[in-house]
N, C-alpha and C. Protein backbone atom coordinates (compact mmCIF):
# COMPACT_ATOMS: atom_id res chain seq x y z
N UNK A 1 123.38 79.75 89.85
CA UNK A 1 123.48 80.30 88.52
C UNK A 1 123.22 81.81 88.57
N UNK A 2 123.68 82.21 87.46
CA UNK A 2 123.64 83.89 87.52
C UNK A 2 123.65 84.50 86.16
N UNK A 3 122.34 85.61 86.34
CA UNK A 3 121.65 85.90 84.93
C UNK A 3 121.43 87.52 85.15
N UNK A 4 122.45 87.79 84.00
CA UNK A 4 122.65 89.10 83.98
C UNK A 4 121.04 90.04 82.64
N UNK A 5 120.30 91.26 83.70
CA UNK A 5 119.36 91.48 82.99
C UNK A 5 119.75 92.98 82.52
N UNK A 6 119.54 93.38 81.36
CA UNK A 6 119.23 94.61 81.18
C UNK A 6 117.95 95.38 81.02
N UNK A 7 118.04 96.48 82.09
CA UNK A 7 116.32 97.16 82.50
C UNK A 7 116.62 98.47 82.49
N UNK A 8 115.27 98.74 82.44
CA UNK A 8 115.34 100.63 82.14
C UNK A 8 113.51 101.59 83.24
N UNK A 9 114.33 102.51 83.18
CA UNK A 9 113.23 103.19 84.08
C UNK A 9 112.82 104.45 83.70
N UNK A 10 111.25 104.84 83.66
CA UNK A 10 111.68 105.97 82.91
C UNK A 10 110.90 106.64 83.81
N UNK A 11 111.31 108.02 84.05
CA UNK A 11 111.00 109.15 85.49
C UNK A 11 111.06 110.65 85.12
N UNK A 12 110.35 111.27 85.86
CA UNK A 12 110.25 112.62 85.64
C UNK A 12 111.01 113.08 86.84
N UNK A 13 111.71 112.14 87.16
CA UNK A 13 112.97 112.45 88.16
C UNK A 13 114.45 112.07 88.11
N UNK A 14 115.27 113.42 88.69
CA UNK A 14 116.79 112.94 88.19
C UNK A 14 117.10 112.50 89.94
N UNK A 15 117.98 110.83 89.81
CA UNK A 15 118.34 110.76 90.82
C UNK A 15 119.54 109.81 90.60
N UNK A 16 120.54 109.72 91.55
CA UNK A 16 122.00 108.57 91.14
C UNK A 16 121.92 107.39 91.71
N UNK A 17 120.96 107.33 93.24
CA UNK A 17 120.82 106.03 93.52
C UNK A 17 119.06 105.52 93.88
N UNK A 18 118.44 104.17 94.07
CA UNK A 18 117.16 104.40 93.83
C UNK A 18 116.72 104.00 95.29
N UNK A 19 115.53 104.69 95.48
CA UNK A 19 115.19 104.75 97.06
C UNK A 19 113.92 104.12 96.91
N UNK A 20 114.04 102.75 97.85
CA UNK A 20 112.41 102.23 97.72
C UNK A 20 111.67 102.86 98.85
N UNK A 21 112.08 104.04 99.91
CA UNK A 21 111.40 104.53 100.70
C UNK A 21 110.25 105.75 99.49
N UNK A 22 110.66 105.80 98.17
CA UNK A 22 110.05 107.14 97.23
C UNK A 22 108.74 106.17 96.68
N UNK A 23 108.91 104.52 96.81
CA UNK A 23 108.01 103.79 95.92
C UNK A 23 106.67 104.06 95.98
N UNK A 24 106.16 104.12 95.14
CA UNK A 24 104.70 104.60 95.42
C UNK A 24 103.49 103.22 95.83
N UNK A 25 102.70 103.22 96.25
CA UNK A 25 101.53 102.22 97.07
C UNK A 25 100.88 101.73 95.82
N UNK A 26 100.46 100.60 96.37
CA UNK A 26 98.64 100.23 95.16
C UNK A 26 99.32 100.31 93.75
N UNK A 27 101.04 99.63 93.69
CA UNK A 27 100.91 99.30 92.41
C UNK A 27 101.02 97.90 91.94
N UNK A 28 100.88 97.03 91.09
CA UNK A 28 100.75 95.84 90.23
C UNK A 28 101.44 94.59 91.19
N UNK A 29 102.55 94.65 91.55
CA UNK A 29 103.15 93.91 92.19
C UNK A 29 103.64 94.47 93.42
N UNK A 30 103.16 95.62 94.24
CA UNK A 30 103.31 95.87 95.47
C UNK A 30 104.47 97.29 95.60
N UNK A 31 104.83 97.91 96.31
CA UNK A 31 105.34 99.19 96.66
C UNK A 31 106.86 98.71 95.98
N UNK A 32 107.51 99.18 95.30
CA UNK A 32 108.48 98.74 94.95
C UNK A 32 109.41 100.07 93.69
N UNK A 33 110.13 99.31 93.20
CA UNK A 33 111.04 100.36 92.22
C UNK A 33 110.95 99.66 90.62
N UNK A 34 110.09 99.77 89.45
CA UNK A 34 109.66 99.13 88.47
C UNK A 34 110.76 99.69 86.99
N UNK A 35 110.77 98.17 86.65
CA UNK A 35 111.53 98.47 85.31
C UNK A 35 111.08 97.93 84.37
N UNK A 36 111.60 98.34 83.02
CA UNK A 36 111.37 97.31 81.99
C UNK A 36 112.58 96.26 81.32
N UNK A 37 112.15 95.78 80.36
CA UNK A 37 113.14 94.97 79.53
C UNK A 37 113.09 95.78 78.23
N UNK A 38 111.95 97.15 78.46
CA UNK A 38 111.84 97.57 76.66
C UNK A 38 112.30 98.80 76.66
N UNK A 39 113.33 99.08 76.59
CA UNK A 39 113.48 100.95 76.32
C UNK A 39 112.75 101.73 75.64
N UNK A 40 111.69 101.16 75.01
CA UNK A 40 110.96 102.33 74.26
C UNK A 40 109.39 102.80 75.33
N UNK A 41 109.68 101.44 75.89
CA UNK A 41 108.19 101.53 77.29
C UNK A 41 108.95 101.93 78.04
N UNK A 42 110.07 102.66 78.36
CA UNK A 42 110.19 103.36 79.28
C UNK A 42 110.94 104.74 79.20
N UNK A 43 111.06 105.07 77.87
CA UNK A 43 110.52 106.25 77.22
C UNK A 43 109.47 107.08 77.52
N UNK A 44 108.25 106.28 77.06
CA UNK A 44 106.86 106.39 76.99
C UNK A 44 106.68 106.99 78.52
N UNK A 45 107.05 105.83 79.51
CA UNK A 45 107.05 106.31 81.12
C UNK A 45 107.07 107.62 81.08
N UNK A 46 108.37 107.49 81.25
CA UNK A 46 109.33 109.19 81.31
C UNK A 46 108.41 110.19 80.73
N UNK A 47 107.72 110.21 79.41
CA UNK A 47 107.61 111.20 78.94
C UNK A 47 106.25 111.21 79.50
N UNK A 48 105.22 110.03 79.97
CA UNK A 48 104.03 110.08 80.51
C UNK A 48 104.31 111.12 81.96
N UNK A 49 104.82 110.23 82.66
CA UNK A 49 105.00 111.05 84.24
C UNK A 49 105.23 112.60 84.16
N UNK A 50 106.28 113.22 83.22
CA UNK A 50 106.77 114.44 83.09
C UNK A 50 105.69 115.51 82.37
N UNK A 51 104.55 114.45 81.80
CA UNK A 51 103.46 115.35 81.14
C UNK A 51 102.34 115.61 82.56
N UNK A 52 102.13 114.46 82.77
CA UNK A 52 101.25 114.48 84.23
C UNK A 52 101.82 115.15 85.32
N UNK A 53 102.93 115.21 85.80
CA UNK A 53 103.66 115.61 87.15
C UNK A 53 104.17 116.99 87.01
N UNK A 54 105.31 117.14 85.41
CA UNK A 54 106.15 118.15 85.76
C UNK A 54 107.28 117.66 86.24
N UNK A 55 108.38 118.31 87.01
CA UNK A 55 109.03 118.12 87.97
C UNK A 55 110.44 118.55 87.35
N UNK A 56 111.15 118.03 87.31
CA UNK A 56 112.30 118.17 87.17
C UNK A 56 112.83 117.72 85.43
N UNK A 57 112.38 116.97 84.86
CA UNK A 57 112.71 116.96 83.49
C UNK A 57 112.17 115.08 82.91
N UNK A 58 112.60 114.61 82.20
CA UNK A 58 112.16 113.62 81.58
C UNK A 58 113.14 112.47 81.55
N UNK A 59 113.47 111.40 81.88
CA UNK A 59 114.43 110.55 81.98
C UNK A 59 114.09 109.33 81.79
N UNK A 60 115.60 108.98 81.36
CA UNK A 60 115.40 107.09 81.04
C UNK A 60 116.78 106.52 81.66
N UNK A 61 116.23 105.68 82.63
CA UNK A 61 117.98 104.99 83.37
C UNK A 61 117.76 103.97 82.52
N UNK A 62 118.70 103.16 82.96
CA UNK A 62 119.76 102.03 81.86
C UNK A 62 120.13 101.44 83.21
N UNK A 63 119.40 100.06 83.20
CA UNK A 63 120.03 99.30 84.86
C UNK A 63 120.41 97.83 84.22
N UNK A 64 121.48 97.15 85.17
CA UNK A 64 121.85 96.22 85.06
C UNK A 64 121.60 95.12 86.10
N UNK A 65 120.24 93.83 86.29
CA UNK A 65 119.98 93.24 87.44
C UNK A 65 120.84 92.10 87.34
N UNK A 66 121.85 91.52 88.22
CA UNK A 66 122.04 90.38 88.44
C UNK A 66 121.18 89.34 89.22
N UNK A 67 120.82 88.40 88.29
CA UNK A 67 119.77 87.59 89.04
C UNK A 67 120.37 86.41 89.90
N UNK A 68 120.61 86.33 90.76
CA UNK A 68 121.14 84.93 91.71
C UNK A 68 120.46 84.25 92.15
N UNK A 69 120.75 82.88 92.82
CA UNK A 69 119.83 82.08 93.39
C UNK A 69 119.78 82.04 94.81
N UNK A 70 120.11 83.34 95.49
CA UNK A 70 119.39 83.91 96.84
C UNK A 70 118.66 85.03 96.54
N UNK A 71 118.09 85.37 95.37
CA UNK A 71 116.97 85.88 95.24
C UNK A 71 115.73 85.55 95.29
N UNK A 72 114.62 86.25 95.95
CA UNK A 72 113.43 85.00 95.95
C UNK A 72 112.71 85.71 94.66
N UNK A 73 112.28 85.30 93.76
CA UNK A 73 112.09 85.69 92.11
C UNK A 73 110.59 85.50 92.09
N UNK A 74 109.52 86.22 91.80
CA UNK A 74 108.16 85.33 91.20
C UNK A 74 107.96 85.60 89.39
N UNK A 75 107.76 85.24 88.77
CA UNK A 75 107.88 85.54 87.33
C UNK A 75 106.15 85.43 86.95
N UNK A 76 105.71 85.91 86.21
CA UNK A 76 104.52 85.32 85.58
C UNK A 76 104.71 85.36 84.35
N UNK A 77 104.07 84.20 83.42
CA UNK A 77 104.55 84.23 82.50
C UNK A 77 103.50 84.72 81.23
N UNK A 78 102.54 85.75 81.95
CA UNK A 78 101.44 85.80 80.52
C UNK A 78 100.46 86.42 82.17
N UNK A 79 99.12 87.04 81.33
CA UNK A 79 98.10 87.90 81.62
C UNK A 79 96.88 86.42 82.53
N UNK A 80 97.21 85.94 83.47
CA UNK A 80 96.77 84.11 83.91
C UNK A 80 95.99 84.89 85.27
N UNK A 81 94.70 84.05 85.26
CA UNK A 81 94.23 84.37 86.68
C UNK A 81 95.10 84.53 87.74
N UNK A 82 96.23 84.04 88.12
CA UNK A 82 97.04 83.51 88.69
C UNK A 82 98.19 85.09 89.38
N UNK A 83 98.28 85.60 87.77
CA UNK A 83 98.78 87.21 88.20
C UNK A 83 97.77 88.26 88.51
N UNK A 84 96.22 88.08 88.04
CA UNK A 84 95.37 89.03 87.90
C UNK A 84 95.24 89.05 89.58
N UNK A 85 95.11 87.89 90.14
CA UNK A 85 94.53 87.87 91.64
C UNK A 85 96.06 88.44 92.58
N UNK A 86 97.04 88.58 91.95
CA UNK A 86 98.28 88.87 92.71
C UNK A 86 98.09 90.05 92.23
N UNK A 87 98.04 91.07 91.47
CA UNK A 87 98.04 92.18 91.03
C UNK A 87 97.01 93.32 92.08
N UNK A 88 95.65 91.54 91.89
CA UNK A 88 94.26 92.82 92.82
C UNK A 88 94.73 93.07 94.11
N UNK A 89 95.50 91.77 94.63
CA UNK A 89 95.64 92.04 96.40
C UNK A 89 96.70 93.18 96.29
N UNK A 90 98.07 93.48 95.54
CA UNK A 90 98.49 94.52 95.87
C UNK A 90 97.98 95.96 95.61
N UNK A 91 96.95 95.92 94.69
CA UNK A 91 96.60 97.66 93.84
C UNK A 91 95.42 97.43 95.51
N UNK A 92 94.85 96.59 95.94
CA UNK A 92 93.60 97.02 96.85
C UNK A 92 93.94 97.06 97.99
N UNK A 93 95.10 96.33 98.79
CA UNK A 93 95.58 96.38 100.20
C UNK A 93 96.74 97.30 100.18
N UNK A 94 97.60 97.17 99.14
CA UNK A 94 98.55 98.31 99.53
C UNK A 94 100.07 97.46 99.87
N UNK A 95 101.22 98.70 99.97
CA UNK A 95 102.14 98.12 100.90
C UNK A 95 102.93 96.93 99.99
N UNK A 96 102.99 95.91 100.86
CA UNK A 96 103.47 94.31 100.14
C UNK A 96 103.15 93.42 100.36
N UNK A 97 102.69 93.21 99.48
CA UNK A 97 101.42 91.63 99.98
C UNK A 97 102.28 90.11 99.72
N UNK A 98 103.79 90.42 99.21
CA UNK A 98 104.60 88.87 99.43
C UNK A 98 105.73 88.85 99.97
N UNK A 99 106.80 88.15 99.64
CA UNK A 99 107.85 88.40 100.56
C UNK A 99 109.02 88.06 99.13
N UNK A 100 108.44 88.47 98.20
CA UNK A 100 109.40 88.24 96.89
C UNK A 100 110.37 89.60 97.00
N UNK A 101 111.81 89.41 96.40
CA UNK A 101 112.92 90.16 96.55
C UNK A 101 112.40 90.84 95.19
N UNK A 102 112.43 90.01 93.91
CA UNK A 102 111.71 90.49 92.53
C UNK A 102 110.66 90.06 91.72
N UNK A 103 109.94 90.93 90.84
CA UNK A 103 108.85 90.52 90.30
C UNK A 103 108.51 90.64 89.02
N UNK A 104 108.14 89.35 88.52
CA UNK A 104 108.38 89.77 86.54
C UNK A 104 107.03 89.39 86.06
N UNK A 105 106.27 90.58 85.00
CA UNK A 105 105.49 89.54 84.60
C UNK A 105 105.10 91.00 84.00
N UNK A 106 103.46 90.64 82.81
CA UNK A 106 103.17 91.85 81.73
C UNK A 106 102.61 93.10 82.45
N UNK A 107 102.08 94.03 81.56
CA UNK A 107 101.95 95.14 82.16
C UNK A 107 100.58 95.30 81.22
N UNK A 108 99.51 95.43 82.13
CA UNK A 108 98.51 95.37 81.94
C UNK A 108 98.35 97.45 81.43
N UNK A 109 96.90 97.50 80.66
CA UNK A 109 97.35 98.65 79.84
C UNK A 109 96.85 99.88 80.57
N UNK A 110 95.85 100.62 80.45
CA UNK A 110 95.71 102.39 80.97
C UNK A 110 94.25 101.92 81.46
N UNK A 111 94.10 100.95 81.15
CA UNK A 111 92.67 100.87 82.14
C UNK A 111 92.24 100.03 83.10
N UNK A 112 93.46 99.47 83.99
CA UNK A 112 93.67 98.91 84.73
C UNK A 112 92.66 98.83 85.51
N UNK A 113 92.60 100.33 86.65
CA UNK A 113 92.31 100.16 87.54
C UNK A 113 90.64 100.03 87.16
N UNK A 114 89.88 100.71 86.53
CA UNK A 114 88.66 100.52 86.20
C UNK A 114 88.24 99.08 85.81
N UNK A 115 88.85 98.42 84.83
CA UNK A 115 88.70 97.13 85.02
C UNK A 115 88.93 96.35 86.32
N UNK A 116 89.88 96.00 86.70
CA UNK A 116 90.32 96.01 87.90
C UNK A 116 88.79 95.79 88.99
N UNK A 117 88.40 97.27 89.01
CA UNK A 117 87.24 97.44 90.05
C UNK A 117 85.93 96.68 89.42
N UNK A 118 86.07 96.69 88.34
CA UNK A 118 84.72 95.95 87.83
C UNK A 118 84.50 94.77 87.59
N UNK A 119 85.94 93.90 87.68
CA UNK A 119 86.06 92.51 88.25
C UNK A 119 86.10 92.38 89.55
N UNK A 120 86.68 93.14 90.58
CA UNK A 120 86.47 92.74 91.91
C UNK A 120 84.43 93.02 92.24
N UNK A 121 83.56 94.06 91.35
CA UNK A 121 82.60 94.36 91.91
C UNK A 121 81.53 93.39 91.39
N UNK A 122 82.20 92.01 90.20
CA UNK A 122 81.92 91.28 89.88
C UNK A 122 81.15 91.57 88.35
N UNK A 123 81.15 92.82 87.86
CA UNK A 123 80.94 92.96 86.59
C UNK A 123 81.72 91.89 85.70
N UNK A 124 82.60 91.72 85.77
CA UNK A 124 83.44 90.82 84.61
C UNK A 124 83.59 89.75 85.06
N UNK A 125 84.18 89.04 84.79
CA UNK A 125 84.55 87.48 84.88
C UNK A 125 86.20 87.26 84.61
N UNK A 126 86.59 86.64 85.08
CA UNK A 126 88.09 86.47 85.02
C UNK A 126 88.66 86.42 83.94
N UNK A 127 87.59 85.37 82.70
CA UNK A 127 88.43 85.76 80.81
C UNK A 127 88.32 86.96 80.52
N UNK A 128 86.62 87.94 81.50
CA UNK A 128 86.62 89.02 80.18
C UNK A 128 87.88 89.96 80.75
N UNK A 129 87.88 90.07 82.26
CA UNK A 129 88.85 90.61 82.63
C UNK A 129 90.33 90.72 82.08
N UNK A 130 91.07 89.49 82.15
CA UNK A 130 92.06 89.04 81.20
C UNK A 130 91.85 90.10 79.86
N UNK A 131 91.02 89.58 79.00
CA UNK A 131 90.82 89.77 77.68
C UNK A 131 90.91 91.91 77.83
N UNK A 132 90.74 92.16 78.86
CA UNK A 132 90.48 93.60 78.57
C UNK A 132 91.94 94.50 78.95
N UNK A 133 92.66 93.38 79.69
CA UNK A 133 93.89 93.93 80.41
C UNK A 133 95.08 93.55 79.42
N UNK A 134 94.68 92.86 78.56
CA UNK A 134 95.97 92.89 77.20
C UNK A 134 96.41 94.08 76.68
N UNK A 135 97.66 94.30 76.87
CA UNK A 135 98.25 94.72 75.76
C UNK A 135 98.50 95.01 74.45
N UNK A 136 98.19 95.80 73.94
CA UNK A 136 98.32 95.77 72.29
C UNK A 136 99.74 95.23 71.93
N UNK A 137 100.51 95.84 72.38
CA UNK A 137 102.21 95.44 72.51
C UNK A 137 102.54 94.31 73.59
N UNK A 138 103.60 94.06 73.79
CA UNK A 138 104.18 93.15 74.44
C UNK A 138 104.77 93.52 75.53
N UNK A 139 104.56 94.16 76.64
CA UNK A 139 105.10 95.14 77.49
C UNK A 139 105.59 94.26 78.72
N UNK A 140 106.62 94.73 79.53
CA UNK A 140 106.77 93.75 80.66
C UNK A 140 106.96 94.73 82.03
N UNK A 141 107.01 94.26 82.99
CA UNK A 141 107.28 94.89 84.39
C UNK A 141 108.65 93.81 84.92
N UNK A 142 109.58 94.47 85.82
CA UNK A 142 109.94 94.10 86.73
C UNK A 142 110.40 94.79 87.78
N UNK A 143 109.53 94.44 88.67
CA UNK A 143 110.20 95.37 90.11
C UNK A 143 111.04 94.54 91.11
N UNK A 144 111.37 95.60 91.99
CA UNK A 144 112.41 95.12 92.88
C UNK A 144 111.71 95.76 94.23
N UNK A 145 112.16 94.93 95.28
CA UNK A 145 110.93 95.36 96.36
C UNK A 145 111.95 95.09 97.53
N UNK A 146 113.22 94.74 97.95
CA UNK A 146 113.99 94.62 98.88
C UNK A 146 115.57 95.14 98.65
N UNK A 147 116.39 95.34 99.89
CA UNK A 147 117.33 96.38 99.70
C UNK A 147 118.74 94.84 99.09
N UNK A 148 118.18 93.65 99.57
CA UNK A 148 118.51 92.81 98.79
C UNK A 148 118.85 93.08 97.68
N UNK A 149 117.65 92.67 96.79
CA UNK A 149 117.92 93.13 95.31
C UNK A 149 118.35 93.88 95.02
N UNK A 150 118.16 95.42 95.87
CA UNK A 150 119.11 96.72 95.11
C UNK A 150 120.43 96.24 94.61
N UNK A 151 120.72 95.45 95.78
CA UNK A 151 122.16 95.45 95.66
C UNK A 151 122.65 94.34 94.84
N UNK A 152 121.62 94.17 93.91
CA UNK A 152 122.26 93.57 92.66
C UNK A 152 122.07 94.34 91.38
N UNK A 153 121.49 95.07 91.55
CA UNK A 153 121.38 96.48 90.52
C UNK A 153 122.29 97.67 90.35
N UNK A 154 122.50 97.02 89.12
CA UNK A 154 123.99 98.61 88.95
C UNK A 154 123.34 99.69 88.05
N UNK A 155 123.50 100.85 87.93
CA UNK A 155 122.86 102.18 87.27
C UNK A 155 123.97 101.86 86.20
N UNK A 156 123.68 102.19 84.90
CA UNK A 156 124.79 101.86 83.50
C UNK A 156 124.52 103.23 83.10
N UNK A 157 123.61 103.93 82.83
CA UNK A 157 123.64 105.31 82.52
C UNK A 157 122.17 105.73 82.68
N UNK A 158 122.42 107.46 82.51
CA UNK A 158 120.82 107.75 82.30
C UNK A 158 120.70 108.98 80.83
N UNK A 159 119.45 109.15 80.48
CA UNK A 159 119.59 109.99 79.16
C UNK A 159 118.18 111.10 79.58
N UNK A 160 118.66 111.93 79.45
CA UNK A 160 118.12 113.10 79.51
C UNK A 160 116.82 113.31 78.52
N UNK A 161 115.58 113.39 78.35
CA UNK A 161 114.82 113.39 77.15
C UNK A 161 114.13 115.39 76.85
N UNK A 162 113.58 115.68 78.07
CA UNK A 162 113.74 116.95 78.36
C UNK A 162 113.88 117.74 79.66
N UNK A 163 114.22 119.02 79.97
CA UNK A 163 113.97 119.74 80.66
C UNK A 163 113.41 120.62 80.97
C-alpha cells in the first residue's frame, strides 16, 4: 500500500536537495532530516532558527513523502512512556539509536531538554515527565533518517519568509 504525505520544513537555510550528512546529533528521534504535517509549526521553525542562527534568510519547504511498505516506519501515537524512553536514548547517546527508515510521533515543547535531564536524574517520574512535555498545541515530528526514504521525498516548493 502507498500513502502519500504532505510535510514541511522550516530553515534558516536555502537548499534544493536535503543532506542527512548536515543533520544535527541529540535530536528526538535520532540524527536525521525533520518535518511537519503543520505549516504553521514550521513557520515558527524557520523564523525560530533565523532569529537564533542568522544565516542566510528564513524558509519553509513544502515536501511530498511517499510512504511504502519497504519502509521500516515507527509511529508513536501520543506523549507514552514508550516514546519518552526512545526520545532519551537518542537526545543522550547521539547518532541513531534504531534502524527505522522514518519516524512519527509529537513534539515535545521548549523545555525538553531540562525536563528531559530531570527525569533521567530521577527528579520526575514518568507521568510528571509526560505531563510537562505536552504541548499546548498539537504539534507533530517526522523525520527521515535513511537515503532510502529520501528517495521517496519530492521537494513541491519552498517560500521565502525573509532575508
Amino acid at each position: 500500500m502507498e500513502t502519500k504525505i504532505r510535510l514541511y520544513h522550516g530553515s534558516n537555510e536555502e537548499f534544493s536537495t536535503v543532506d542527512l550528512s548536515k543533520s544535527k546529533d541529540k535530536r528526538d528521534f535520532g540524527r536525521g532530516f525533520y518535518m511537519t504535517t503543520l505549516k504553521e509549526q514550521a513557520e515558527s521553525w524557520a523564523i525560530r532558527m533565523y532569529d537564533r542562527y542568522g544565516h542566510t534568510g528564513s524558509y519553509v519547504y513544502e515536501f511530498e513523502l511517499t510512504i511504502t511498505d519497504d519502509l521500516k516506519m515507527r509511529q508513536f501515537e501520543g506523549l507514552t512512556e514508550e516514546w519518552l524512553e526512545f526520545v532519551i536514548e537518542n537526545r543522550t547517546k547521539g547518532s541513531l539509536q534504531h534502524g527505522f527508515d522514518v519516524v512519527q510521533g509529537p513534539v515535545a515543547n521548549d523545555d525538553t531538554r531540562e525536563t528531559i535531564n530531570y527525569y533521567i536524574d530521577g527528579i520526575y517520574s514518568i507521568p510528571e515527565t509526560l505531563r510537562r512535555l505536552e504541548y499546548k498545541h498539537s504539534n507533530d515530528q517526522i523525520s527521515i533518517h535513511t537515503g532510502k526514504a529520501l528517495s521517496h521525498l519530492m521537494l513541491i516548493r519552498k517560500e521565502i519568509y525573509a532575508k
